[in-house]
Structure formats: structure tokens, C-alpha cells
PDB file of N, CA and C in Angstrom:
ATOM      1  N   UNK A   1      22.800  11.389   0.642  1.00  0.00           N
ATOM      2  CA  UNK A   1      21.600  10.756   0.071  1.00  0.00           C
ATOM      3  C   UNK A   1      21.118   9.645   0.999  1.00  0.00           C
ATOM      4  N   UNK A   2      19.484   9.664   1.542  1.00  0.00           N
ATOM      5  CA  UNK A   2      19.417   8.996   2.702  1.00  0.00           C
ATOM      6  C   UNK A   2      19.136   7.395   1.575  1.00  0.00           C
ATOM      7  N   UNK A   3      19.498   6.309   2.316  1.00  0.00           N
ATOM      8  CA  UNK A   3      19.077   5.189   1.457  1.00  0.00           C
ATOM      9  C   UNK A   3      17.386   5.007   1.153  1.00  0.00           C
ATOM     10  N   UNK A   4      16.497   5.453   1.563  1.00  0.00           N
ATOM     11  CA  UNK A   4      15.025   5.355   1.186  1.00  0.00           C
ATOM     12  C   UNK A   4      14.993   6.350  -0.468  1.00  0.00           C
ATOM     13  N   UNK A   5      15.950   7.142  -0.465  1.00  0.00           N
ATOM     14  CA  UNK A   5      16.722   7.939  -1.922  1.00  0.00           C
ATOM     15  C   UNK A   5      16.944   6.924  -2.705  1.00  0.00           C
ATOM     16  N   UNK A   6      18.055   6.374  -2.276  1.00  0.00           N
ATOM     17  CA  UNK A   6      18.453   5.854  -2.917  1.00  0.00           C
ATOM     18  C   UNK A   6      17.747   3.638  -3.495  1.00  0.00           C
ATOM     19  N   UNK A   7      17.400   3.595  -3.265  1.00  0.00           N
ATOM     20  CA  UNK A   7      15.954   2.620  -3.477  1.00  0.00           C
ATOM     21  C   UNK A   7      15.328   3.074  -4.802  1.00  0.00           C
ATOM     22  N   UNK A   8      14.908   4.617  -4.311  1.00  0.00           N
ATOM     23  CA  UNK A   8      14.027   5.022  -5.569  1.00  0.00           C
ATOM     24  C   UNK A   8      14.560   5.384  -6.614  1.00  0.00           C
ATOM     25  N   UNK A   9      15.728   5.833  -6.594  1.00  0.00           N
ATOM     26  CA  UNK A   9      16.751   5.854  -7.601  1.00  0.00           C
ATOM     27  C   UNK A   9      16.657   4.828  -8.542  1.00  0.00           C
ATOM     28  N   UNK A  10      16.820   3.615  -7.498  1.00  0.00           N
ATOM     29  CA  UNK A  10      17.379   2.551  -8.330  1.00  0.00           C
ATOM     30  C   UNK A  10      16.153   1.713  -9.238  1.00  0.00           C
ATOM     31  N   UNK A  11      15.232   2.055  -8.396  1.00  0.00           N
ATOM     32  CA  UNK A  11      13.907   1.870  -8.959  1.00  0.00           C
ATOM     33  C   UNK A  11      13.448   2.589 -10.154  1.00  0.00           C
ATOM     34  N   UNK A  12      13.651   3.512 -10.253  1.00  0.00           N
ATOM     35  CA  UNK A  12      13.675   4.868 -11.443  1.00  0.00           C
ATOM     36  C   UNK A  12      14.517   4.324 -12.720  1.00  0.00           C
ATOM     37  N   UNK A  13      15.643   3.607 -11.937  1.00  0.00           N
ATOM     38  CA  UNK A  13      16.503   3.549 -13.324  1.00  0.00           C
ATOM     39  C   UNK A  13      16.932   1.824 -13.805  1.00  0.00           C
ATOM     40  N   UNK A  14      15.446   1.341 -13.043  1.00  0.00           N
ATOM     41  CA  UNK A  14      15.649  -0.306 -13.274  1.00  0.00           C
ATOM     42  C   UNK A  14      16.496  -1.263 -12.871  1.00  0.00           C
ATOM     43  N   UNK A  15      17.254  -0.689 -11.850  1.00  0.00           N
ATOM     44  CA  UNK A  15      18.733  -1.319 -11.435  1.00  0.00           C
ATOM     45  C   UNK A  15      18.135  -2.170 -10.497  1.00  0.00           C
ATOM     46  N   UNK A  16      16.364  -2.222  -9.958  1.00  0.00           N
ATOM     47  CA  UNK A  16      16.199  -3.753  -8.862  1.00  0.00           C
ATOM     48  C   UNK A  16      15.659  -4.629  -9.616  1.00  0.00           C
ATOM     49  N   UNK A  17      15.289  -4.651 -10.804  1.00  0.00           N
ATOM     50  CA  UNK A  17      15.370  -5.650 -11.593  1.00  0.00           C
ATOM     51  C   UNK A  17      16.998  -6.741 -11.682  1.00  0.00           C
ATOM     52  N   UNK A  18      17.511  -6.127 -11.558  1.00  0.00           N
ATOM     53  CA  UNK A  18      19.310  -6.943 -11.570  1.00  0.00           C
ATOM     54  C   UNK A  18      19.544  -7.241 -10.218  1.00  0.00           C
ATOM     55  N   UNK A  19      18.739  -6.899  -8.791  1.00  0.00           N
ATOM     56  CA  UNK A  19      19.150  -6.763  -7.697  1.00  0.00           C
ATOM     57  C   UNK A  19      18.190  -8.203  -7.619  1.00  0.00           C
ATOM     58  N   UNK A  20      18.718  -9.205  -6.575  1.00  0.00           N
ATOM     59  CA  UNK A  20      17.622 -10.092  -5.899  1.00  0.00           C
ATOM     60  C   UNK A  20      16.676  -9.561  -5.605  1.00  0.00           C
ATOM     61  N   UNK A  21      15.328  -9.874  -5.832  1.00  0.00           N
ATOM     62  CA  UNK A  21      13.990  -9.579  -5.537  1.00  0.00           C
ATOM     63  C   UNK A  21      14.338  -9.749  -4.079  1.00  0.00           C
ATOM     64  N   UNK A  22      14.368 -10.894  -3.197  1.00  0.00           N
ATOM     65  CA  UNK A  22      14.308 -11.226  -2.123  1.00  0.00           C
ATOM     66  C   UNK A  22      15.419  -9.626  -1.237  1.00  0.00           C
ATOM     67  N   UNK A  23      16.609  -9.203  -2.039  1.00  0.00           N
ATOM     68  CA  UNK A  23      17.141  -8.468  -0.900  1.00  0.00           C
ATOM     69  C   UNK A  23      16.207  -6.902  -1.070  1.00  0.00           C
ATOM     70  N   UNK A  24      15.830  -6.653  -2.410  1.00  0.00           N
ATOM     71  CA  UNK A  24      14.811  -5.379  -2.552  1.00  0.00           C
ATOM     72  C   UNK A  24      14.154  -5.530  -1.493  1.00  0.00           C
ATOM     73  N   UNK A  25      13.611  -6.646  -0.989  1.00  0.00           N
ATOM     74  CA  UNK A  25      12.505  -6.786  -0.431  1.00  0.00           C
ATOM     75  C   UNK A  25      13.028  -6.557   1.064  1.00  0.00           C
ATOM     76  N   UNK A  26      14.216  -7.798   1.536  1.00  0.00           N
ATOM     77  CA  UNK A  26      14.771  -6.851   2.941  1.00  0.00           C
ATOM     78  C   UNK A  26      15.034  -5.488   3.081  1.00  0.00           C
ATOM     79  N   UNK A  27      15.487  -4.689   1.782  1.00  0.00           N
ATOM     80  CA  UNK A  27      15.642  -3.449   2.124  1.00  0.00           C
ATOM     81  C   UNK A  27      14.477  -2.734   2.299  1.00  0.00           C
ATOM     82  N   UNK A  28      13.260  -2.859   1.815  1.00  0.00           N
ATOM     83  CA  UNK A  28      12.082  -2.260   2.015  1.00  0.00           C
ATOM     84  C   UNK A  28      11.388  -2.684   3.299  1.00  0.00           C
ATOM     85  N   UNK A  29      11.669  -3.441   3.757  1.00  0.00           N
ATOM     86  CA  UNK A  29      11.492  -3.985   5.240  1.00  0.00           C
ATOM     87  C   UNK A  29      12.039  -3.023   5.965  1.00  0.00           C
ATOM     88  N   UNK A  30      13.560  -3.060   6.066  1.00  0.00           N
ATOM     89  CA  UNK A  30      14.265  -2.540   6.553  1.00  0.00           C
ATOM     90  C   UNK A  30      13.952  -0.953   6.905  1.00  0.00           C
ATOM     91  N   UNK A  31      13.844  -0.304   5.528  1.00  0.00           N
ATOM     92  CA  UNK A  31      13.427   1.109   5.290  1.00  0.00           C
ATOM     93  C   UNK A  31      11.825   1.485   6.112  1.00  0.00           C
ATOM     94  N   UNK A  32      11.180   0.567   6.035  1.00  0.00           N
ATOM     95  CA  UNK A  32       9.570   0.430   6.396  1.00  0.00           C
ATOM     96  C   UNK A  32       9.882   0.645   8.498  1.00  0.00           C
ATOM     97  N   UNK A  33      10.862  -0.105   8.693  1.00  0.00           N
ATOM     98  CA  UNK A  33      10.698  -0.613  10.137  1.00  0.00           C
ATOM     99  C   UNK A  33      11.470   0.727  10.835  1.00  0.00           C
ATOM    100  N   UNK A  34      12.630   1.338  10.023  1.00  0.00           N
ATOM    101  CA  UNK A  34      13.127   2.124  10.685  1.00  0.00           C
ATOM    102  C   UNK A  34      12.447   3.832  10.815  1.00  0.00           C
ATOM    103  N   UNK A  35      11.745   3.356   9.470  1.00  0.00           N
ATOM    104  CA  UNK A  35      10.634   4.752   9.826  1.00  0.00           C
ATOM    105  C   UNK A  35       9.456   4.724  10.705  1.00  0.00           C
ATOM    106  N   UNK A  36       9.574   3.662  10.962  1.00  0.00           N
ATOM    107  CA  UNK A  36       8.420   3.494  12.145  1.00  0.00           C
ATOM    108  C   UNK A  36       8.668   3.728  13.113  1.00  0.00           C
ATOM    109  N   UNK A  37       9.689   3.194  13.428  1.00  0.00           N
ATOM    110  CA  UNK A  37      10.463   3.333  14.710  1.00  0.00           C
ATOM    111  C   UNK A  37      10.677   5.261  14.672  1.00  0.00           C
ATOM    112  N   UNK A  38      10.830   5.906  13.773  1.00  0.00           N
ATOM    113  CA  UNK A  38      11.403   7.111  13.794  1.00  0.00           C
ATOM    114  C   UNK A  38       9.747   7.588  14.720  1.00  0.00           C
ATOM    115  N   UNK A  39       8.827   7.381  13.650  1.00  0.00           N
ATOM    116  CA  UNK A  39       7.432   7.793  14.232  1.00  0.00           C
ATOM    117  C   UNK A  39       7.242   7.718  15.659  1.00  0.00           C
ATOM    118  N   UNK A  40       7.533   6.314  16.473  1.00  0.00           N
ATOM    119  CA  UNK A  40       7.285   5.398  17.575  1.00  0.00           C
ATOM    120  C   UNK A  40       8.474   6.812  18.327  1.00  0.00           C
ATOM    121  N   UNK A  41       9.306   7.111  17.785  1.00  0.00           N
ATOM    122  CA  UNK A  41      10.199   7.451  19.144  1.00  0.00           C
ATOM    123  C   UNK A  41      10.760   8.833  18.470  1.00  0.00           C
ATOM    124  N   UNK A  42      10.072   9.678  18.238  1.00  0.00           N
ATOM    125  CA  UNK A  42      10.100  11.470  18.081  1.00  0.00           C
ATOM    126  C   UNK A  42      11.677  11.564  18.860  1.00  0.00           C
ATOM    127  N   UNK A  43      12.700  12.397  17.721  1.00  0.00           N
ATOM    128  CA  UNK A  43      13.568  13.087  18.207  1.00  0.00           C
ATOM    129  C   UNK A  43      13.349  13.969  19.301  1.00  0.00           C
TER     130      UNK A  43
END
């Protein structure tokens, strides 16, 4: 399960409500930057 899965999961089942707003938010950073990078640099 890739973690951008698992985010929405947790989102689905209310579990980032209990999570720091602030780290939801690095992880969506996180998730945001590395798919860019995927775009930026084609296997």
C-alpha cells in the first residue's frame, strides 16, 4: 500500500482528525513533492 493510500485511508476513516494537523500537513507536502519529482524525472 503506497503511503499517498494510505493518507486517504486515514482520511476516509477520520483517523487525521487525531493526527497533528501540522504533521497531515508535512505528509501532504511530502506526498505533493515526491510526485513531482516522479513527473520532473520519468523512470
Amino acid at each position: 500500500m503506497s503511503l499517498y493510500k494510505l493518507v486517504n485511508y486515514a482520511e476516509n476513516w477520520g483517523l487525521c482528525q487525531e493526527i497533528d494537523e501540522n504533521l497531515g500537513r508535512r505528509l501532504r507536502e511530502l506526498i505533493w513533492r515526491s510526485r513531482r519529482k516522479e513527473k520532473e524525472r520519468p523512470l
